[in-house]
Protein backbone atom coordinates (compact mmCIF):
# COMPACT_ATOMS: atom_id res chain seq x y z
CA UNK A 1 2.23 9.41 -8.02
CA UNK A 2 4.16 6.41 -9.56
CA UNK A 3 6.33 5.83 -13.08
CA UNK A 4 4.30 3.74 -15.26
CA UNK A 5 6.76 0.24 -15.55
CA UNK A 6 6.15 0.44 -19.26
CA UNK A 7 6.59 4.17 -20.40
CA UNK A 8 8.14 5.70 -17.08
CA UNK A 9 5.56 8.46 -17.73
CA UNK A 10 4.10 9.79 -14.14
CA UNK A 11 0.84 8.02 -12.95
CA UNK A 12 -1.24 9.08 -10.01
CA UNK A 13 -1.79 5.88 -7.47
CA UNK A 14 -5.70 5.26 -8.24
CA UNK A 15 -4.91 4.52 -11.96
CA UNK A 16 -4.71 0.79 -12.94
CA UNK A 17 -4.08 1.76 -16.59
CA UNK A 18 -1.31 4.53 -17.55
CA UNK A 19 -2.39 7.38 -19.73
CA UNK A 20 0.14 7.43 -21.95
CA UNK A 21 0.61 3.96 -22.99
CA UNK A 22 -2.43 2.27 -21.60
CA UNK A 23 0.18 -0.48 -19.84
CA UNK A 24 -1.53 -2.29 -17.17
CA UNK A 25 -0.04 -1.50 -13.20
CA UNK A 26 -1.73 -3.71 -11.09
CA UNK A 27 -1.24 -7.80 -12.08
CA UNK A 28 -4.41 -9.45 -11.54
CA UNK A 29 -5.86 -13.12 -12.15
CA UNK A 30 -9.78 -13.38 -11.50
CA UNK A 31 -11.85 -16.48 -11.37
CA UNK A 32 -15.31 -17.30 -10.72
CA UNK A 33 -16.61 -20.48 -9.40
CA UNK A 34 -20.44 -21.09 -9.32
CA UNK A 35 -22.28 -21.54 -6.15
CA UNK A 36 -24.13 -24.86 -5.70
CA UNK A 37 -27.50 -26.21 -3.58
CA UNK A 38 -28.94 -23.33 -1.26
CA UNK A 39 -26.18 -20.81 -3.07
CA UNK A 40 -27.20 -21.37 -6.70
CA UNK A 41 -27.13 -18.26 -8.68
CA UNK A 42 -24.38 -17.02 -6.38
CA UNK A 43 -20.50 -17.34 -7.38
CA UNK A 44 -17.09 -16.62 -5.18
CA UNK A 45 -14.81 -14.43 -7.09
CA UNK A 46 -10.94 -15.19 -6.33
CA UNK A 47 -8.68 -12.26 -7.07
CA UNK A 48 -4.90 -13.09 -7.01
CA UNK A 49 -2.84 -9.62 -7.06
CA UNK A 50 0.60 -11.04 -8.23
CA UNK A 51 2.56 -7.39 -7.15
CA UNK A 52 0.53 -6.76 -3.89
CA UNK A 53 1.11 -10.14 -2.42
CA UNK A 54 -2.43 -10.81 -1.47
CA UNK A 55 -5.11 -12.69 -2.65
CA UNK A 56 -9.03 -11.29 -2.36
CA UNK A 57 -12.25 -13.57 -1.89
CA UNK A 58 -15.65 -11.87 -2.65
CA UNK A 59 -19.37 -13.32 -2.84
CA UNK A 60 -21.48 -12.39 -5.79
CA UNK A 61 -25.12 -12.33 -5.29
CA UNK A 62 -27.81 -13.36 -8.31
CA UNK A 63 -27.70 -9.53 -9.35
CA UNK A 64 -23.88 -9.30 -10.11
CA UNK A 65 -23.56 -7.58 -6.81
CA UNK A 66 -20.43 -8.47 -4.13
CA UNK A 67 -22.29 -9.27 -1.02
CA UNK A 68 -19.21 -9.54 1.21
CA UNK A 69 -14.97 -9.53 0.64
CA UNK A 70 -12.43 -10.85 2.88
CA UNK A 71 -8.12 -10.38 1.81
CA UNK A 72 -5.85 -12.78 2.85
CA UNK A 73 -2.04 -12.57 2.73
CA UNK A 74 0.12 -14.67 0.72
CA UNK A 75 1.10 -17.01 3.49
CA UNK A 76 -2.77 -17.43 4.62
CA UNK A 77 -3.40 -18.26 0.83
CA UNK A 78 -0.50 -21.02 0.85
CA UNK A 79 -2.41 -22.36 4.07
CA UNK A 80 -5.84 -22.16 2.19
CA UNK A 81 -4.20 -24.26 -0.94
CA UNK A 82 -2.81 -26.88 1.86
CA UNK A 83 -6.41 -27.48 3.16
CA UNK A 84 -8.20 -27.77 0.43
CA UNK A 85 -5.73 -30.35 -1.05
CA UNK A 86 -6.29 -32.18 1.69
CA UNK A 87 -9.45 -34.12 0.47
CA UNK A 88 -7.38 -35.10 -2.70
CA UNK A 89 -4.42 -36.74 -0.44
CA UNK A 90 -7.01 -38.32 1.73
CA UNK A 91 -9.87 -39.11 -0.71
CA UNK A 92 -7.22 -40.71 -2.66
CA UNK A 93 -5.65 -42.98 0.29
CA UNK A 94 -9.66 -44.19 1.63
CA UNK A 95 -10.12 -45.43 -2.57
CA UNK A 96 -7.18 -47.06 -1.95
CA UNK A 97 -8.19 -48.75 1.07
CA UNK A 98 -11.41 -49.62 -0.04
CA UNK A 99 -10.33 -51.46 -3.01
C-alpha cells in the first residue's frame, strides 16, 4: 500500500489510478513507430516511465499482440539516444564532404 500523491488516500501497489480521486501514479509516455520492409504491419512500442527510471521496448505483432519486451535503465537509454544520433552527426559531416 502507497498514499495516492494527489489525495493522500491509501492505494494498494497494483493500482495505476487511485480510487478516490482517479489521479494517475505511474508517469508514462508511449509511442509507436511503424515497422517497415519484412516488418510491415508490426510496430515497436517505447514506454518511458518518468518515476521508475526505466524505459521499456516491446514488439507488436499485426494482431495488436506484444511479441517480445526488453527494459533498459536510464543510463542504457542515454547510451541508446547517443547511438542513434550518431547517423545525424555523421550523415551530416559525409553531405558536407560530398558537396
Amino acid at each position: 500500500m502507497h498514499a495516492c500523491r494527489q489525495c493522500g488516500g491509501s492505494i494498494g501497489d497494483e493500482y495505476r489510478f487511485c480510487p478516490w480521486c482517479a489521479a494517475p501514479q505511474r508517469v508514462k509516455l508511449v509511442e509507436f513507430f511503424a515497422g517497415t520492409g519484412a516488418e510491415t504491419g508490426k510496430a515497436l512500442r517505447v514506454s518511458r516511465y518518468t518515476d521508475e527510471g526505466h524505459v521499456r521496448f516491446s514488439v507488436w505483432n499485426e494482431s495488436g499482440v506484444a511479441e517480445a519486451a526488453v527494459s533498459i535503465d536510464e543510463r542504457e537509454a542515454e547510451r541508446l539516444t547517443s547511438f542513434l544520433g550518431v547517423r545525424d552527426r555523421f550523415g551530416g559531416l559525409l553531405e558536407r564532404l560530398r558537396a
